[in-house]
N, C-alpha and C. Protein backbone atom coordinates (compact mmCIF):
# COMPACT_ATOMS: atom_id res chain seq x y z
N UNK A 1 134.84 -60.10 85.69
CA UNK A 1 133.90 -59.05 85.47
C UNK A 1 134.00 -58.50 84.05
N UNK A 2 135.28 -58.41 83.49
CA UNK A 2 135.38 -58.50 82.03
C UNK A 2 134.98 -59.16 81.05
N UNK A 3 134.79 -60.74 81.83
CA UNK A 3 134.22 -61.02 80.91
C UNK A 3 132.79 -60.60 80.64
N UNK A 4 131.91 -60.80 81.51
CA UNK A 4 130.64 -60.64 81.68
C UNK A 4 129.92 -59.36 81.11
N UNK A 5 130.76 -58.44 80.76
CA UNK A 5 130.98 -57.14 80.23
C UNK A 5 131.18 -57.33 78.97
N UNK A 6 132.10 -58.29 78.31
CA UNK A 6 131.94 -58.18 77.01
C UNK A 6 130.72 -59.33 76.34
N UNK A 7 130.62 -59.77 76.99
CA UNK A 7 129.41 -60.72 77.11
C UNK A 7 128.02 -60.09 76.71
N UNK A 8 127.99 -59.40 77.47
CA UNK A 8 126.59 -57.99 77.65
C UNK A 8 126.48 -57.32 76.72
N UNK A 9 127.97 -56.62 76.02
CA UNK A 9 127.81 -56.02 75.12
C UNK A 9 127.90 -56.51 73.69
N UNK A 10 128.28 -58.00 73.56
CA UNK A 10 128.06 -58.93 72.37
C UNK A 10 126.33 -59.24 72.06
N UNK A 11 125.64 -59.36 73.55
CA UNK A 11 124.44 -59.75 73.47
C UNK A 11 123.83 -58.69 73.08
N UNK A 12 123.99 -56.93 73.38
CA UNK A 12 123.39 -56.53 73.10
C UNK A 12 123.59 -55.82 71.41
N UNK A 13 124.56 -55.76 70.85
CA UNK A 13 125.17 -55.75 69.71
C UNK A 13 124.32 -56.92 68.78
N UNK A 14 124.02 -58.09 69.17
CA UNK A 14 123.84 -58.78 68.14
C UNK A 14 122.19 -58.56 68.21
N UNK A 15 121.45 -58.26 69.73
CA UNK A 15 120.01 -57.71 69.62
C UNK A 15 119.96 -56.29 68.36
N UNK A 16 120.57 -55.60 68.57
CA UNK A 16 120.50 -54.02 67.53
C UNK A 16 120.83 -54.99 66.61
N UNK A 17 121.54 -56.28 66.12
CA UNK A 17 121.79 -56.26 64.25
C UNK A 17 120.56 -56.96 63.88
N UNK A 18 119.78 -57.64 64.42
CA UNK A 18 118.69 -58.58 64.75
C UNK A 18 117.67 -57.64 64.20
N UNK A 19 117.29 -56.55 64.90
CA UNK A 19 116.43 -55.66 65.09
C UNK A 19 116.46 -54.88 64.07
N UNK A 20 117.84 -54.51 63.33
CA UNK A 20 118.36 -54.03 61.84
C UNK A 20 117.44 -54.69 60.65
N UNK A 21 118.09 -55.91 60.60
CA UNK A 21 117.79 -56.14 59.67
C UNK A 21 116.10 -56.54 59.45
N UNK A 22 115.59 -56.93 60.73
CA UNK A 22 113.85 -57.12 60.99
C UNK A 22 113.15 -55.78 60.21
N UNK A 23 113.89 -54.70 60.65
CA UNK A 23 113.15 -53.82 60.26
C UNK A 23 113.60 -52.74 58.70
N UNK A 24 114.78 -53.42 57.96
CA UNK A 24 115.15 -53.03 56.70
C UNK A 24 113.81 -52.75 55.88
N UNK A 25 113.69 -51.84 55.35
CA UNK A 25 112.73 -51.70 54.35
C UNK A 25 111.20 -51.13 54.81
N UNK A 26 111.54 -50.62 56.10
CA UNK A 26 110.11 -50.87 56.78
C UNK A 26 109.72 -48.80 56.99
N UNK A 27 108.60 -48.50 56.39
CA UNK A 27 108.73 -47.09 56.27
C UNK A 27 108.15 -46.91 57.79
N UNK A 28 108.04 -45.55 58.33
CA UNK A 28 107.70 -45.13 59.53
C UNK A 28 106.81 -44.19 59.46
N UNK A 29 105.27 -43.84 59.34
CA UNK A 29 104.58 -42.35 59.29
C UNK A 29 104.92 -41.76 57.60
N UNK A 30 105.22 -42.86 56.62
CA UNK A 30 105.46 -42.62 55.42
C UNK A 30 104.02 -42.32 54.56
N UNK A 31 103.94 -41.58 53.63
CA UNK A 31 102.78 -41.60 52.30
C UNK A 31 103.22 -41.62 51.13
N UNK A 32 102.23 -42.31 50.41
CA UNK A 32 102.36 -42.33 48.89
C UNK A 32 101.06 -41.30 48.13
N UNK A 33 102.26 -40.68 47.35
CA UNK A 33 100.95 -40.13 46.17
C UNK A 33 101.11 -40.66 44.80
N UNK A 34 100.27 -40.07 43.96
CA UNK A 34 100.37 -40.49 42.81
C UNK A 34 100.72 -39.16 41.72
N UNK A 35 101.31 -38.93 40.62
CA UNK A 35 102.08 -37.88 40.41
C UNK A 35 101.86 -38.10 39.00
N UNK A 36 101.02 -37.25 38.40
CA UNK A 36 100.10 -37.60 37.24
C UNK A 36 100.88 -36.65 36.19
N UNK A 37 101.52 -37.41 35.15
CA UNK A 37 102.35 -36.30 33.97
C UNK A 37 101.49 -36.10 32.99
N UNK A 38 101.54 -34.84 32.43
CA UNK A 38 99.96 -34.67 31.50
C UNK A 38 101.35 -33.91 30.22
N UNK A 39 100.74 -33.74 29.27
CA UNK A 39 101.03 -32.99 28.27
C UNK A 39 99.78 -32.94 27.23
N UNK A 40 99.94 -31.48 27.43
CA UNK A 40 98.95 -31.09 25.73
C UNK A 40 99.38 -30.39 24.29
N UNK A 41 99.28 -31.63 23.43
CA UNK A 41 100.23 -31.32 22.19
C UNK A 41 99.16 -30.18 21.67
N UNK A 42 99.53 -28.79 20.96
CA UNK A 42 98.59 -28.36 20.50
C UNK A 42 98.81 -28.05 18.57
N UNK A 43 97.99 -27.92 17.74
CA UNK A 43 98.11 -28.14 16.12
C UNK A 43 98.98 -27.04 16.25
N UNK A 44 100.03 -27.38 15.25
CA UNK A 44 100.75 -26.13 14.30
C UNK A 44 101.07 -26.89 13.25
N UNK A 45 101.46 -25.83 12.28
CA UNK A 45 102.23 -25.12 11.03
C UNK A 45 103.25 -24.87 10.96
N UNK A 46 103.68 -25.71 10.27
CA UNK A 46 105.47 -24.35 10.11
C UNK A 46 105.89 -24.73 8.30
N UNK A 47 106.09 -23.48 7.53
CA UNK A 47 106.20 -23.60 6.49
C UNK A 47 107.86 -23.43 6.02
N UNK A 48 107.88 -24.60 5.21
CA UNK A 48 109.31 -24.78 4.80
C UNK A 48 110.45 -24.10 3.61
N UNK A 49 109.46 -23.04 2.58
CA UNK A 49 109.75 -22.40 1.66
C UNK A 49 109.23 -21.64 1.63
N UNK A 50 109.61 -20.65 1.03
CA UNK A 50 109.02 -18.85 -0.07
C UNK A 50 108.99 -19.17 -1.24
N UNK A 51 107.61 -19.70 -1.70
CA UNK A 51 107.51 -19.84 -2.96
C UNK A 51 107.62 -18.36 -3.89
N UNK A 52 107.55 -18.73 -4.82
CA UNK A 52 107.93 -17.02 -5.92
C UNK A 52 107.17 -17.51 -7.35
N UNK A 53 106.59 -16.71 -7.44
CA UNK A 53 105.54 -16.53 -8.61
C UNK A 53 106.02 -15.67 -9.87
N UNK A 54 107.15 -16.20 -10.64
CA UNK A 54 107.21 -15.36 -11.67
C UNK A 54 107.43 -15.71 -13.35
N UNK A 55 106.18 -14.65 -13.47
CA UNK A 55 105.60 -15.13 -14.87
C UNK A 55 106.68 -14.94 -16.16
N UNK A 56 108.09 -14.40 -15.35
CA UNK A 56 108.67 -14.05 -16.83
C UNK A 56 109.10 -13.09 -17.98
N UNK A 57 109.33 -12.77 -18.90
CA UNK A 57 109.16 -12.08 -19.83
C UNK A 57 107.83 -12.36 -20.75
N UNK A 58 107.25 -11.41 -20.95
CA UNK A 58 105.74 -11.33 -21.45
C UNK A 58 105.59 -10.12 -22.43
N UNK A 59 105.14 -10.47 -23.38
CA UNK A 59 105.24 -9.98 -24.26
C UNK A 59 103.81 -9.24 -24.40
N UNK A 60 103.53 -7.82 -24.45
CA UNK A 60 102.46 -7.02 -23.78
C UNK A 60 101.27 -7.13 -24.63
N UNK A 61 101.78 -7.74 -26.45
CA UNK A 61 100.91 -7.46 -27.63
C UNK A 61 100.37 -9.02 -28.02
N UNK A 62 100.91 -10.23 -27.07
CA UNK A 62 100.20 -11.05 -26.94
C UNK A 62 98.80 -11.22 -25.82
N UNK A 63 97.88 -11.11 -26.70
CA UNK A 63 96.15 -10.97 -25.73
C UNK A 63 96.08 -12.40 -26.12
N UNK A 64 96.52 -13.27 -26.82
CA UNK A 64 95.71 -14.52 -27.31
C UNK A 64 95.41 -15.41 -26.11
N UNK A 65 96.19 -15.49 -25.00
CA UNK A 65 96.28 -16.67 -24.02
C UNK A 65 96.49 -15.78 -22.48
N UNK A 66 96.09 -16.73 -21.64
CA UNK A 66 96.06 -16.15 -20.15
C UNK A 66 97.99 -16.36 -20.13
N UNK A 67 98.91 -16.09 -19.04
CA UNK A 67 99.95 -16.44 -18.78
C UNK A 67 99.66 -16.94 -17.26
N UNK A 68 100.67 -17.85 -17.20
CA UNK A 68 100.41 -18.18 -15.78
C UNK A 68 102.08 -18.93 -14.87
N UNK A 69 102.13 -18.74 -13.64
CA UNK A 69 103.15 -18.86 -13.23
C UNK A 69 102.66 -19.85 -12.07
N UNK A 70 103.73 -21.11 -11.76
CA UNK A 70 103.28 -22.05 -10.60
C UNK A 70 104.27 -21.95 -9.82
N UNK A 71 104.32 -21.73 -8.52
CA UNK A 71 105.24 -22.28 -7.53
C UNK A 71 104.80 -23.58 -6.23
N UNK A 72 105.11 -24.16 -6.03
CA UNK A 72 105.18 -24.93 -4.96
C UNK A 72 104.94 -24.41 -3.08
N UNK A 73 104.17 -24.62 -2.68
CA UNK A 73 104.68 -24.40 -0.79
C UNK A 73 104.71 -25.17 -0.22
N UNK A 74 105.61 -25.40 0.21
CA UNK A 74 105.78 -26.90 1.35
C UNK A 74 105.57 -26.42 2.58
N UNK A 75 104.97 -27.24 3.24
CA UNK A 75 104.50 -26.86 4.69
C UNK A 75 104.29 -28.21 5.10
N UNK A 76 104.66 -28.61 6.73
CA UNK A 76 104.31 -29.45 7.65
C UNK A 76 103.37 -29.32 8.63
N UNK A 77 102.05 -29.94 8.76
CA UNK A 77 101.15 -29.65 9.98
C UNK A 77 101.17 -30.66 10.97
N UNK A 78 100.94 -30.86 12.03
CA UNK A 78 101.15 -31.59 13.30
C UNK A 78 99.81 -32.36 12.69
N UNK A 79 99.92 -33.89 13.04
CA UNK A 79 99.43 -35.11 12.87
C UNK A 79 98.14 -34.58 13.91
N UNK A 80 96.88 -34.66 12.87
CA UNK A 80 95.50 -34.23 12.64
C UNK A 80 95.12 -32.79 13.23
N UNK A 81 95.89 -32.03 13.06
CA UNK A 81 95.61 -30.75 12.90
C UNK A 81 95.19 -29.91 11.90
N UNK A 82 93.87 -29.50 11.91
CA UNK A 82 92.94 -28.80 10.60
C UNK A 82 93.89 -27.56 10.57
N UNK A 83 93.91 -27.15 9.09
CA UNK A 83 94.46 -26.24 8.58
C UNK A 83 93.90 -25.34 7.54
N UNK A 84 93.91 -24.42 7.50
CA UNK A 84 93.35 -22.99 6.41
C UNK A 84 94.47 -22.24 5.63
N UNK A 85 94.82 -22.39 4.75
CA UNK A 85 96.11 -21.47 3.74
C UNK A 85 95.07 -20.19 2.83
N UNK A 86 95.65 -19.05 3.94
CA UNK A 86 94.82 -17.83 2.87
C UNK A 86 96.06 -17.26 2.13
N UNK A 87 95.84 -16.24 1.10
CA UNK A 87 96.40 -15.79 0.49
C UNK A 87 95.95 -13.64 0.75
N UNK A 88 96.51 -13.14 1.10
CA UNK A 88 96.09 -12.26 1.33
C UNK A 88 95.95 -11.11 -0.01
N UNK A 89 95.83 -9.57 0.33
CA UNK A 89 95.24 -9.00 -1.43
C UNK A 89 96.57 -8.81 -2.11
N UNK A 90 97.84 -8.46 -1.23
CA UNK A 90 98.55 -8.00 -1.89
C UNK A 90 99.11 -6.55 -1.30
N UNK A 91 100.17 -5.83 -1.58
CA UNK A 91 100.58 -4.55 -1.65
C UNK A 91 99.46 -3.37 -2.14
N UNK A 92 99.44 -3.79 -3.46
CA UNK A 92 98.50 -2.65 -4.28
C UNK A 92 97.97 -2.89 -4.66
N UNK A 93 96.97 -3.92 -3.82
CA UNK A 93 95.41 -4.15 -4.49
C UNK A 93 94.74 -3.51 -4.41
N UNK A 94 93.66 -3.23 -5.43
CA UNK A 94 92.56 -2.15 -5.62
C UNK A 94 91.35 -2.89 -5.46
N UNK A 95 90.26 -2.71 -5.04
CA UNK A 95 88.65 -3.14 -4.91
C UNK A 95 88.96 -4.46 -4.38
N UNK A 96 88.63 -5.65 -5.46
CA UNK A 96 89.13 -6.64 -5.30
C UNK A 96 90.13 -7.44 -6.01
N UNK A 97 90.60 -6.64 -6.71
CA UNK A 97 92.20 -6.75 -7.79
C UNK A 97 93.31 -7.02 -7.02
N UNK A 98 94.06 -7.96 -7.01
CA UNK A 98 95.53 -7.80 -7.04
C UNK A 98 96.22 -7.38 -8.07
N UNK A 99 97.25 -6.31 -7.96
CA UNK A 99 97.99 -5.77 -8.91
C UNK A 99 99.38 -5.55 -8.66
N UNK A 100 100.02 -5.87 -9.36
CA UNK A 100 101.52 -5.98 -9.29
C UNK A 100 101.84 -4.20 -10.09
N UNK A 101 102.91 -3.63 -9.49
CA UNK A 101 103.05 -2.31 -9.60
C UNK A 101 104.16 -1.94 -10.35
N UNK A 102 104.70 -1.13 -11.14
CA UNK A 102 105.68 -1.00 -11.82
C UNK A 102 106.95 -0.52 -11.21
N UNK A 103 107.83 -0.91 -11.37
CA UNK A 103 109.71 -0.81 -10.65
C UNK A 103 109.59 1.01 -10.54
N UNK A 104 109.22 1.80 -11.02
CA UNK A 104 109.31 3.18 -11.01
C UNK A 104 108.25 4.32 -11.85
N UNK A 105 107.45 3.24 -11.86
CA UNK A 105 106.25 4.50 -12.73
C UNK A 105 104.72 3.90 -11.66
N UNK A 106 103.45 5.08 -12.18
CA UNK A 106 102.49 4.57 -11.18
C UNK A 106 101.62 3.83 -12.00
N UNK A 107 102.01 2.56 -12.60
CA UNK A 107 101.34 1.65 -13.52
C UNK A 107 100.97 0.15 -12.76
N UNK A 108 100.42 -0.37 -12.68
CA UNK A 108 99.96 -1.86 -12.69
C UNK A 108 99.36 -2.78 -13.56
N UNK A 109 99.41 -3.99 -13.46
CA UNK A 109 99.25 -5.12 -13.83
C UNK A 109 98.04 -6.23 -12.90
N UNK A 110 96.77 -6.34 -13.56
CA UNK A 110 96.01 -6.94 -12.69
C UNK A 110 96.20 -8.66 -12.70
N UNK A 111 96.28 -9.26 -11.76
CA UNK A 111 96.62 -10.83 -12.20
C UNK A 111 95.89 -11.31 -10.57
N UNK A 112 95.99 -12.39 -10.54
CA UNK A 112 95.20 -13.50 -9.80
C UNK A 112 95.94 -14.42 -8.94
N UNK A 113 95.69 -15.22 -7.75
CA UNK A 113 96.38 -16.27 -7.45
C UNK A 113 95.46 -17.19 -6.76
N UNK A 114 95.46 -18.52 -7.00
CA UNK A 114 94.74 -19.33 -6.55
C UNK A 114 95.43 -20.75 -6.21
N UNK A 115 95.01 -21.64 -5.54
CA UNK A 115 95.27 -22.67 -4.63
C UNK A 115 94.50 -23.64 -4.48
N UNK A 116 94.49 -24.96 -4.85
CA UNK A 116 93.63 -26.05 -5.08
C UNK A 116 93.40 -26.54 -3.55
N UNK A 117 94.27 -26.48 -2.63
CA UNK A 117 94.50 -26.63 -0.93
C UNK A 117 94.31 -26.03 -0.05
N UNK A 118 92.94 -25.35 0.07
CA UNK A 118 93.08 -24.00 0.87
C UNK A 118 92.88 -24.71 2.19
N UNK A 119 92.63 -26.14 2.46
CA UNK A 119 92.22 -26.32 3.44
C UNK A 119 92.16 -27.98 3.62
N UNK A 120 92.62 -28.56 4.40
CA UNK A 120 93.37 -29.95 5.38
C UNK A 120 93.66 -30.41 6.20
N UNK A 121 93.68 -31.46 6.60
CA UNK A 121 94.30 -32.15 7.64
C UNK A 121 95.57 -32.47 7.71
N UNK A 122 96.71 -31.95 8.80
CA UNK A 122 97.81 -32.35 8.84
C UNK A 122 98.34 -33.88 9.12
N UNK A 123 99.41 -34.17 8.65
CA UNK A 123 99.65 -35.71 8.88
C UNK A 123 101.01 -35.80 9.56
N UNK A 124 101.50 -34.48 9.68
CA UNK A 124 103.10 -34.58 10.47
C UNK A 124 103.82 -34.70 9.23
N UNK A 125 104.02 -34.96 7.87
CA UNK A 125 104.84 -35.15 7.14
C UNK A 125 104.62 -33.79 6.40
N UNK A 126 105.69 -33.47 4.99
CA UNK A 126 105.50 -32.23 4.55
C UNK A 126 104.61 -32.54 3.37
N UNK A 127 103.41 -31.15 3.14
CA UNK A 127 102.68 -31.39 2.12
C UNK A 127 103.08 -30.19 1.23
N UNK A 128 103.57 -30.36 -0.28
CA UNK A 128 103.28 -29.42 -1.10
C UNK A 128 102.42 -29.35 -1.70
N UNK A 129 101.53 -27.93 -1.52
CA UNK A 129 100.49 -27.23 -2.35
C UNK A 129 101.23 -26.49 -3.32
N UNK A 130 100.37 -26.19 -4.30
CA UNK A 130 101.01 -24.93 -5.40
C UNK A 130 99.96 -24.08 -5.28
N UNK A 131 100.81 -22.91 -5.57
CA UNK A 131 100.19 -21.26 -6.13
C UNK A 131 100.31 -20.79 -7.38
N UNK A 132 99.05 -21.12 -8.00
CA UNK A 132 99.36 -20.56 -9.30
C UNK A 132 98.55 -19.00 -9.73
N UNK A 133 99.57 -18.58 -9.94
CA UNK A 133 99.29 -17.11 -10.48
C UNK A 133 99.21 -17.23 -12.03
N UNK A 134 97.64 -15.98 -12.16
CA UNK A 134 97.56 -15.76 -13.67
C UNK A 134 96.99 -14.19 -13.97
N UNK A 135 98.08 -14.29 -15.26
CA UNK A 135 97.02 -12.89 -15.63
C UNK A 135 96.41 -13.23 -16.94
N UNK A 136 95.08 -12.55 -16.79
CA UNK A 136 94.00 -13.28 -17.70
C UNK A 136 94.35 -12.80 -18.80
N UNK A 137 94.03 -13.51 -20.24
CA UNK A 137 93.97 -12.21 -21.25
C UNK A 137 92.87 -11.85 -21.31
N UNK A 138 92.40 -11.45 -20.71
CA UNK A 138 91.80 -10.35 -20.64
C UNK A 138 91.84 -8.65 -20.16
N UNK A 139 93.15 -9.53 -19.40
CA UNK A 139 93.51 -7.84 -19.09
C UNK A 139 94.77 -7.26 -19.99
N UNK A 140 94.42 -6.15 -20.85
CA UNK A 140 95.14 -5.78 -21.69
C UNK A 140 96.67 -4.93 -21.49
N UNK A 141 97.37 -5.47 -21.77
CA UNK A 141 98.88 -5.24 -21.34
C UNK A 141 99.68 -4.04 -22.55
N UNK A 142 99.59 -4.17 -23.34
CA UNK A 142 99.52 -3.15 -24.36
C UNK A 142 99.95 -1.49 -23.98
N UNK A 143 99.29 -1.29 -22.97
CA UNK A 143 99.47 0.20 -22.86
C UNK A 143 100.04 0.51 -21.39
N UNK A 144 100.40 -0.69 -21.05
CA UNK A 144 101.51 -0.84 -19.95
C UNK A 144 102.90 -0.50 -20.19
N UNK A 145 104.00 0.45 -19.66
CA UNK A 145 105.26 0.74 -20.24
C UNK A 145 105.70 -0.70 -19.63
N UNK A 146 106.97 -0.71 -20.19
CA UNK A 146 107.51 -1.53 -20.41
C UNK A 146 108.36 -1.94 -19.07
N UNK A 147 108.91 -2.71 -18.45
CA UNK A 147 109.56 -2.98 -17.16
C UNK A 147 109.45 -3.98 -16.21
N UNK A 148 109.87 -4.23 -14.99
CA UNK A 148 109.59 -4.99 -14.01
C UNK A 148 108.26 -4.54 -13.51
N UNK A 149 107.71 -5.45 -13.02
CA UNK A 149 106.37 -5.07 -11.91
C UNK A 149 106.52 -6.51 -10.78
N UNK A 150 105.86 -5.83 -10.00
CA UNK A 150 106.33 -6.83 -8.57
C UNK A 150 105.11 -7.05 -7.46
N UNK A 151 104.89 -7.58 -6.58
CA UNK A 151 103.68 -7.42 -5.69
C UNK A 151 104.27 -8.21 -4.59
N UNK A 152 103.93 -8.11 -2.95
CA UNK A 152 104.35 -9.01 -2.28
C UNK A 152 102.81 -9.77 -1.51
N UNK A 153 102.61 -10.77 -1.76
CA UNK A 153 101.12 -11.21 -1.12
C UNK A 153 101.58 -12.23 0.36
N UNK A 154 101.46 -12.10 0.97
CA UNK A 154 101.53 -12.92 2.11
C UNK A 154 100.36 -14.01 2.68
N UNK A 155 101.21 -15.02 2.62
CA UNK A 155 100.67 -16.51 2.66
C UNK A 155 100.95 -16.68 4.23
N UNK A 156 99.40 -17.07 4.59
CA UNK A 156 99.19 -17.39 6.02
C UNK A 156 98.76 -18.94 6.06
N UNK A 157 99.32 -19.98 6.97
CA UNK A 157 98.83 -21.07 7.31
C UNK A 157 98.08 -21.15 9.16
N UNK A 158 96.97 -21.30 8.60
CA UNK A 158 96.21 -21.50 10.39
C UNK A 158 96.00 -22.95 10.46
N UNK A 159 96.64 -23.17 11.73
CA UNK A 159 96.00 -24.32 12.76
C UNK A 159 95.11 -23.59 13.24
N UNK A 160 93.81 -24.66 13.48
CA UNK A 160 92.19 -24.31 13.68
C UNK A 160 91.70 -25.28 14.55
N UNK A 161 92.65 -25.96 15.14
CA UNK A 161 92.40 -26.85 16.53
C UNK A 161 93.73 -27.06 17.27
């Protein structure tokens, strides 16, 4: 009777490994979806320096020639992202003057700044533009005391897509 017993339970042991492996891999009431990864790159700017605009020692009784000062701005824009570089008036601009102001008296200096790049397409790599500041001779320096003068203008870069 022992035997017949282990008999039974060999037969049915090797039915369950039978039945195992028939059904390896086999899902039951399973679903598939589909799982969609999105990303949206959007344009930026990011600027890599503070350029500085300074014209120097200037000599107040020379009118013959404009003076002029160049700096560099390096900036990177995201690969084809339109871009706009304004230059704003300044601290103590008057009407439509920028004027640089004197270290301790209420005097100014009218001068200019302009930018051949106000406007581009980014490529992902860094682009330097320059800012060149001038004061014209035309504006007469002469009866300006003598000293530092200073202005702070703030340089904006827009992504525009």
């Amino acid at each position: 009777m022992l035997r017949k017993k282990k008999g039974f339970i060999l037969y049915v042991l090797g039915f369950l490994s039978i039945i195992a492996v028939a059904t390896a891999g086999v899902s039951y009431g399973g679903n598939t979806v589909t799982v969609p990864v999105k990303v949206n790159l959007v344009g930026s700017c990011d600027i890599q320096n503070t350029p500085e605009i300074n014209f120097g020692d200037v000599n107040p009784l020379d009118a013959a020639k404009d003076h002029t000062s160049t700096s560099a701005l390096n900036f990177t824009c995201s690969s084809g992202t339109t871009y706009k570089i304004e230059l704003d008036k300044g601290k103590y601009y008057k009407d439509t003057d920028k004027r640089m102001k004197h270290e301790s008296k209420d005097n100014y200096i009218v001068y200019g700044l302009s930018t051949p790049c106000s406007t581009g397409t980014g490529t992902g790599s860094q682009v330097s533009c320059n800012i060149t500041g001038t004061i014209s001779k035309s504006v007469s320096l002469k009866d300006n005391p003598v000293g530092k003068y200073n202005d702070d203008v703030i340089v904006t870069i827009t992504a525009t897509n």
